[in-house]
Protein backbone atom coordinates (compact mmCIF):
# COMPACT_ATOMS: atom_id res chain seq x y z
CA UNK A 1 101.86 -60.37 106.29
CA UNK A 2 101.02 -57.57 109.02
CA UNK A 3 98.00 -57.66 110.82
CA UNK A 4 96.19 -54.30 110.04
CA UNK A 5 92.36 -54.64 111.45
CA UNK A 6 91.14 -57.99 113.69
CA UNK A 7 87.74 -58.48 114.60
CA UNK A 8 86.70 -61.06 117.64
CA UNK A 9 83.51 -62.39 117.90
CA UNK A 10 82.03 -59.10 117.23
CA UNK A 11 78.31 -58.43 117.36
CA UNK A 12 75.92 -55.03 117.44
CA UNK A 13 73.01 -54.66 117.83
CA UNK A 14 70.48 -51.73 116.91
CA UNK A 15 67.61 -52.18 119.16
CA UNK A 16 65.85 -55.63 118.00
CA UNK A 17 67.90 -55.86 114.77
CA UNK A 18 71.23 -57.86 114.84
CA UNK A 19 73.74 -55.96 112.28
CA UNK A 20 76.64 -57.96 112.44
CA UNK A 21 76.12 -61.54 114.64
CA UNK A 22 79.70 -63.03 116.00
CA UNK A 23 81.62 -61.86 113.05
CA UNK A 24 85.71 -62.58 113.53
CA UNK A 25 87.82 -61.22 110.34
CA UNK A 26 91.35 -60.26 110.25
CA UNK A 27 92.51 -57.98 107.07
CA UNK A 28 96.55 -58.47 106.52
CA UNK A 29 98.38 -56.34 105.18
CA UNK A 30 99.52 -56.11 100.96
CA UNK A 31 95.47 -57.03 99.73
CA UNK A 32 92.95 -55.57 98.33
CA UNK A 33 89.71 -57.22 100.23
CA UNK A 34 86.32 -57.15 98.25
CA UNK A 35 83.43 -57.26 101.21
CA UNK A 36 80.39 -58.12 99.51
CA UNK A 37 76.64 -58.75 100.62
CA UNK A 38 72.93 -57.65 99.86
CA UNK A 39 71.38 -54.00 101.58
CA UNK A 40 70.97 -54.75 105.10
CA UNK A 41 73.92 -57.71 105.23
CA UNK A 42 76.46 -55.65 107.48
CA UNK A 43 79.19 -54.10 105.38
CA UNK A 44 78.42 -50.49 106.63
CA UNK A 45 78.32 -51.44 109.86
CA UNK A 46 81.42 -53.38 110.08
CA UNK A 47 83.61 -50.60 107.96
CA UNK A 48 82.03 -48.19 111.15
CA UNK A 49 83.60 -50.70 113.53
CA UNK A 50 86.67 -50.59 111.83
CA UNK A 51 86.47 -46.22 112.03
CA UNK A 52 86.06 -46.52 115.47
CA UNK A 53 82.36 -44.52 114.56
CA UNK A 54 80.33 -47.37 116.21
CA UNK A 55 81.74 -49.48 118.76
CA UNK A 56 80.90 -53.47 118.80
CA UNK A 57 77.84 -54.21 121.30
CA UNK A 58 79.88 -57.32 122.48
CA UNK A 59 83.21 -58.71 120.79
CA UNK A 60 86.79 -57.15 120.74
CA UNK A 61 88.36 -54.68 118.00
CA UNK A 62 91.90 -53.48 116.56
CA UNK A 63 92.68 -51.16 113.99
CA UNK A 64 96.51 -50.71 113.52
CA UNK A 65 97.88 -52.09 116.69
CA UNK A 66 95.38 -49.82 118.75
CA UNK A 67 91.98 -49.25 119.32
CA UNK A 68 89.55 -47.93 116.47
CA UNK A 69 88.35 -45.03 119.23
CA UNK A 70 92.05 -43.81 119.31
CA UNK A 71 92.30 -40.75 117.08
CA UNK A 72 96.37 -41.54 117.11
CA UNK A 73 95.20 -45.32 115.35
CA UNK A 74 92.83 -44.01 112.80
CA UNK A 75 95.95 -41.46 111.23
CA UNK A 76 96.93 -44.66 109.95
CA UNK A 77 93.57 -44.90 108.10
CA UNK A 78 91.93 -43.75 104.87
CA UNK A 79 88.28 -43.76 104.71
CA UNK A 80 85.77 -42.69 101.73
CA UNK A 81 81.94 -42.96 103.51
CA UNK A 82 79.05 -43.90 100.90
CA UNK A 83 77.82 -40.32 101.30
CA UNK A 84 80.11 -37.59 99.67
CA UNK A 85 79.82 -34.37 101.81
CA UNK A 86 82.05 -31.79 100.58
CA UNK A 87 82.39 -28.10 102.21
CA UNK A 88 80.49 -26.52 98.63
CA UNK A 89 82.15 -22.86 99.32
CA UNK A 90 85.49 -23.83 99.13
CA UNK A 91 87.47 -24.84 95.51
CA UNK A 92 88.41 -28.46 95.26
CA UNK A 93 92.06 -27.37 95.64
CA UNK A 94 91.70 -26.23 99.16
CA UNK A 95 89.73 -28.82 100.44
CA UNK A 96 92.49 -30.97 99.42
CA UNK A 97 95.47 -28.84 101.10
CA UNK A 98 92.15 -28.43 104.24
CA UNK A 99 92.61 -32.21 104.76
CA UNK A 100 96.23 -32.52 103.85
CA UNK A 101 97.05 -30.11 106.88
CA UNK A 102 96.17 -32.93 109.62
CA UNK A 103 99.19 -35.36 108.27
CA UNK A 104 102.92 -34.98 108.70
CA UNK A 105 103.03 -36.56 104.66
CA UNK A 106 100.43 -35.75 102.81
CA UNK A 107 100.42 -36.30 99.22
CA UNK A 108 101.07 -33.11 96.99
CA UNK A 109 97.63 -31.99 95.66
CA UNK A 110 98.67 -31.65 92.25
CA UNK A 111 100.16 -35.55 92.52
CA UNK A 112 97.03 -36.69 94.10
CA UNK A 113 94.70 -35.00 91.59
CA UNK A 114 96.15 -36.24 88.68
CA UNK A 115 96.34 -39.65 90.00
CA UNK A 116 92.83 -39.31 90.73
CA UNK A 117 91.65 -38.06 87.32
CA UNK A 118 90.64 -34.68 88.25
CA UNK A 119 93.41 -31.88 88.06
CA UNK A 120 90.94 -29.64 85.89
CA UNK A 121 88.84 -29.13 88.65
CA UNK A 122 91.07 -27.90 91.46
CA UNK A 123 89.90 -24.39 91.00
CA UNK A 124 86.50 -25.38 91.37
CA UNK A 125 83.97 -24.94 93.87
CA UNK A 126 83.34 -28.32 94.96
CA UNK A 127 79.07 -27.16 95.03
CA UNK A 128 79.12 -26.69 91.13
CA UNK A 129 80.61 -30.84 90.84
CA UNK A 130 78.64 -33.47 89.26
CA UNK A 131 77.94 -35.93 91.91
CA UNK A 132 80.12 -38.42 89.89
CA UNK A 133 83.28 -35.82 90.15
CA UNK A 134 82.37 -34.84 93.82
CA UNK A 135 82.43 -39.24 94.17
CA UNK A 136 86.09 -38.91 93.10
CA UNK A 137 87.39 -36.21 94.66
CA UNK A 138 85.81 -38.37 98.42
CA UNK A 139 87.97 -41.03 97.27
CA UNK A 140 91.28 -39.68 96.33
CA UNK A 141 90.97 -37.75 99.96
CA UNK A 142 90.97 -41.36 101.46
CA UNK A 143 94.53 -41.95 100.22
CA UNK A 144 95.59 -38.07 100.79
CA UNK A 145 97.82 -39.29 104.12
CA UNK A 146 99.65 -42.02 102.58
CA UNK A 147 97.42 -44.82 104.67
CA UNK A 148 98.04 -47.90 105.36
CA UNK A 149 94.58 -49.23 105.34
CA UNK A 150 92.20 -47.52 103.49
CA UNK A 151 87.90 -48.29 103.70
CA UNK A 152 85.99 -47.58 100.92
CA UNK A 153 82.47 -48.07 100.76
CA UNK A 154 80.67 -48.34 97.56
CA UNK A 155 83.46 -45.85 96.08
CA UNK A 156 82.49 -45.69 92.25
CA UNK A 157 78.40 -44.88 93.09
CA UNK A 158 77.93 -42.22 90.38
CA UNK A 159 80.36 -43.03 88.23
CA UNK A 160 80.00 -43.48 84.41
CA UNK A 161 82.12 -46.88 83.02
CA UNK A 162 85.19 -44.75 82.33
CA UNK A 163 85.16 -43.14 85.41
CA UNK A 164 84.92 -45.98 87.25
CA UNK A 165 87.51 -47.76 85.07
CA UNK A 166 90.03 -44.47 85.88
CA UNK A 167 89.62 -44.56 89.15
CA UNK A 168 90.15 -48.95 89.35
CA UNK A 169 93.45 -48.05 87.88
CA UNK A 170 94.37 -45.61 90.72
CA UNK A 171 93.48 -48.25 93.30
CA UNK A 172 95.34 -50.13 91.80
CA UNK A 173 98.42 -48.61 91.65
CA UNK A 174 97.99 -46.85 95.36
CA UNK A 175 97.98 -51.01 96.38
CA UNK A 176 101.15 -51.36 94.50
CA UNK A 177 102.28 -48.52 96.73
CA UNK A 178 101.41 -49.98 99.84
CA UNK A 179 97.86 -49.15 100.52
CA UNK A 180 95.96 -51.98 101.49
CA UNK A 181 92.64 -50.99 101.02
CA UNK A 182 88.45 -52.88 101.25
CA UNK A 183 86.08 -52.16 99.10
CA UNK A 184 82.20 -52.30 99.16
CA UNK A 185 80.67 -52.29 96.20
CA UNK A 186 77.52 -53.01 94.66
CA UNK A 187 79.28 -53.23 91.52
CA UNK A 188 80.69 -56.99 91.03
CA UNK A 189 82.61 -56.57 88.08
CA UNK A 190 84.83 -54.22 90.26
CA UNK A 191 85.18 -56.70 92.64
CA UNK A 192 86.44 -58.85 90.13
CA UNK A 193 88.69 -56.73 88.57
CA UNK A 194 90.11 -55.37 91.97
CA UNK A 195 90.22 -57.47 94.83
CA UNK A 196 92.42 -60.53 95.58
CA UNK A 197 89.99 -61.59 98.74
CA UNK A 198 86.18 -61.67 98.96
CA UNK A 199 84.35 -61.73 101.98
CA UNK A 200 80.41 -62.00 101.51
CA UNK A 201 78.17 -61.30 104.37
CA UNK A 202 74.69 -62.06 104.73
CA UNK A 203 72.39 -60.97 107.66
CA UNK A 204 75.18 -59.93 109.37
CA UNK A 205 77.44 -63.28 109.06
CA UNK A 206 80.33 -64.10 106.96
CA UNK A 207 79.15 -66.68 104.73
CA UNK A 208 82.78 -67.19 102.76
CA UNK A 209 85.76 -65.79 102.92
CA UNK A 210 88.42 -66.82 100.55
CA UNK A 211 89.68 -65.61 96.58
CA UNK A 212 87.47 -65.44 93.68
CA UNK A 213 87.72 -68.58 92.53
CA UNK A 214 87.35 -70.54 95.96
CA UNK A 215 84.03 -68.19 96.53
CA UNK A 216 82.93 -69.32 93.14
CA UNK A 217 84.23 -72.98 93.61
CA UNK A 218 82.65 -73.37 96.98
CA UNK A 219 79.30 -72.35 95.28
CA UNK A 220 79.95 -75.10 92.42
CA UNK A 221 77.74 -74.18 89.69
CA UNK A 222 78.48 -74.70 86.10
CA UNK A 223 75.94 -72.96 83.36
CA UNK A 224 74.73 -74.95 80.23
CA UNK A 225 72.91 -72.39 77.85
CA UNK A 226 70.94 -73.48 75.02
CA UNK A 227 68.27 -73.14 72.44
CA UNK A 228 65.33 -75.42 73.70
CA UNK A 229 61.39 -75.48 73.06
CA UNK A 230 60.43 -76.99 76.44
CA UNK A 231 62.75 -75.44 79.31
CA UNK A 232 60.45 -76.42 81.88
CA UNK A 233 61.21 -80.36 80.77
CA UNK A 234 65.21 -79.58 80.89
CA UNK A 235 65.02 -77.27 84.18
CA UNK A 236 62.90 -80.99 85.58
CA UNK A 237 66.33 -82.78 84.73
CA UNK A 238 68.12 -84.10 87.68
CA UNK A 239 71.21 -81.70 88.51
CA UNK A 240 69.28 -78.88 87.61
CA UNK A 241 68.91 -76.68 90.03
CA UNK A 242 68.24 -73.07 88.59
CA UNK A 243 66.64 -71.51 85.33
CA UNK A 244 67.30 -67.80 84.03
CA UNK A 245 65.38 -67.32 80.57
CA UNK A 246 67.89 -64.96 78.22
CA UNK A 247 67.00 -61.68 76.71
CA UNK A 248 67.60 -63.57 73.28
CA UNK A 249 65.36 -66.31 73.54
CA UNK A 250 68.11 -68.88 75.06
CA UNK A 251 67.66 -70.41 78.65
CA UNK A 252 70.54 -70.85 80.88
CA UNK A 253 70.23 -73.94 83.98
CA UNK A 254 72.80 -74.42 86.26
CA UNK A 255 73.80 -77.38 87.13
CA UNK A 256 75.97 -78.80 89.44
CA UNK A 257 77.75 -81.28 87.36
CA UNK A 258 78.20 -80.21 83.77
CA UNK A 259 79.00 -83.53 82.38
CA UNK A 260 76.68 -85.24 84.38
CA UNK A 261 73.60 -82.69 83.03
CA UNK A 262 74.88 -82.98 79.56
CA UNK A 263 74.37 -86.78 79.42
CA UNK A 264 71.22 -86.53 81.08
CA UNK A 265 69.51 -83.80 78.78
CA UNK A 266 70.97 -85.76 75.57
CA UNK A 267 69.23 -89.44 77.31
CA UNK A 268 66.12 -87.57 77.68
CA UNK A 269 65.49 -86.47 74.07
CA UNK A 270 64.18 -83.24 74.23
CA UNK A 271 65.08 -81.11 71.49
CA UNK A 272 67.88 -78.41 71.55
CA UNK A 273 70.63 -76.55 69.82
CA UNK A 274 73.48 -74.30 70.54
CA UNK A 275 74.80 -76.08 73.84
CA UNK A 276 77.39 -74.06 75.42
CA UNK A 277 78.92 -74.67 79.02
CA UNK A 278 80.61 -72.59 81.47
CA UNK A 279 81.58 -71.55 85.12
CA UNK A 280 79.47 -69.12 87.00
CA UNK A 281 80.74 -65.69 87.51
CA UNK A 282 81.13 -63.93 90.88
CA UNK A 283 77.94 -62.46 90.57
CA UNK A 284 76.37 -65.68 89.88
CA UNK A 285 78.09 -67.17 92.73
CA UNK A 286 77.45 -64.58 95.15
CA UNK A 287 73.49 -63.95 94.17
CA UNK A 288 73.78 -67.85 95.14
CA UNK A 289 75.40 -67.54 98.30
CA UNK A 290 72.91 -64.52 99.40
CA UNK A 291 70.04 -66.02 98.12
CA UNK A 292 69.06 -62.68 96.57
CA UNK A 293 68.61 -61.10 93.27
CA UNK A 294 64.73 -63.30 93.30
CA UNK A 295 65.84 -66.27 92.09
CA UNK A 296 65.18 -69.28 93.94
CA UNK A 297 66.89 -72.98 93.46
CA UNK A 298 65.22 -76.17 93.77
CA UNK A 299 67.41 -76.98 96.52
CA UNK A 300 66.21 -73.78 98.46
CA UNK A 301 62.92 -74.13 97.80
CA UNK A 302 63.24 -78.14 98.93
């Protein structure tokens, strides 16, 4: 595996407010990398590191071999911003053949649109898109120079479900074509479905770094959900150390140890039905790890 992008002990600062605090990462080559964290945790930041649009306030960066700042680096990376700014006079067509004119390879615009999703709309002007199509047309332009790192951050904002699903699959199969590419996304599910490698940040430190199921298994929780009369008396169980009451009248506790919580709930004889246990999902895990979303453990609040 080649070394594409290193960070060192990188911090900046804006002012008074630490964005990213000693953060050391190294993306290798043939992944997709899933960098997730709350508003305010650092991804932004570090993907402007990475463009060479910011440079670290202390803390060394490479990018390709080179340095970030090196426009001769950066033709070696793909980038989709979380703002879409498109030139709205000019037909989607020719802001595709605009872009492909500053690469040696480009990708043929009528190859790149359909991979994309959106070969209807090359004689459009890009001002009369839907946000959602303008979204997609940002992306594919990310992968227009054949890249060997690509950035996306929060690519599939706008999106409906199929859109987003269309444009998964054409992630997917640039990766199997080389690109290795991190995504931002507030969308966990597409985290899940894409990436091989999350890294979660949280006020501006990596907290984990590892696959989906060692982020998950490093956060331990299992779920019991049930039909119960007096959740307050299971959620006071030992090993219980979260409640989420369901939209169908069910509660859900997590627990640390499944078995062990099982055993305990049926020794204390409170009354339930419907017992059902699983793992917790990535979002689960990682609204664990961030301590966001509002929910607060008894071990936090201890």
């Amino acid at each position: 595996m080649t070394t594409l992008a290193r960070l060192e002990n990188v911090t900046r600062r804006f002012g008074d407010v630490t964005a990213l605090d000693n953060v050391s990462l190294e993306i290798g080559s043939g992944r997709i990398v899933g960098l997730l964290g709350p508003n305010g945790a650092g991804k932004s930041t570090l993907l402007s590191i990475l463009q060479g649009l910011r440079r670290p306030t202390s803390g060394t960066v490479e990018l390709l071999g080179g340095s970030p700042s090196d426009y001769r680096t950066r033709r070696g990376l793909g980038c989709t911003p979380q703002e879409t700014a498109l030139p709205a006079a000019l037909r989607v067509g020719e802001v595709i053949d605009l872009v492909s004119r500053h690469f040696e390879n480009p990708v043929p615009r009528g190859e790149l649109a359909d991979e994309f999703g959106f070969g209807e709309l090359l004689r459009r002007q890009t001002g009369a898109l839907s946000g959602g199509q303008k979204r997609r047309i940002s992306v594919a332009l990310a992968f227009v120079a054949r890249p060997k790192l690509v950035l996306l951050d929060e690519p599939t904002t706008g999106l409906d479900v199929d859109a987003r699903r269309t444009l998964w699959e054409a992630v997917r199969r640039q990766h199997e074509s080389g690109a290795t590419t991190v995504i931002t996304s507030h969308y966990l599910e597409e985290i899940e479905a894409l990436a091989e490698r999350v890294v979660v940040i949280g006020e501006g430190k990596v907290l984990i770094d590892g696959s989906i199921a060692e982020v998950i298994g490093k956060v331990g929780l299992r779920m019991l959900r049930l039909n119960t009369a007096h959740p307050d008396a299971v959620s006071a169980l030992p090993g219980v150390v979260e409640t989420r009451p369901e939209n169908d009248g069910t509660h859900t506790f997590f627990v640390r140890d499944a078995d062990a919580a099982v055993v305990e709930l049926v020794k204390s004889g409170i009354d339930f039905s419907d017992l059902a246990v699983r793992g917790a999902t990535l979002e689960e895990a990682f609204l664990t790890l961030t301590s966001s979303g509002g929910a607060t453990t008894k071990e936090q609040a201890a």
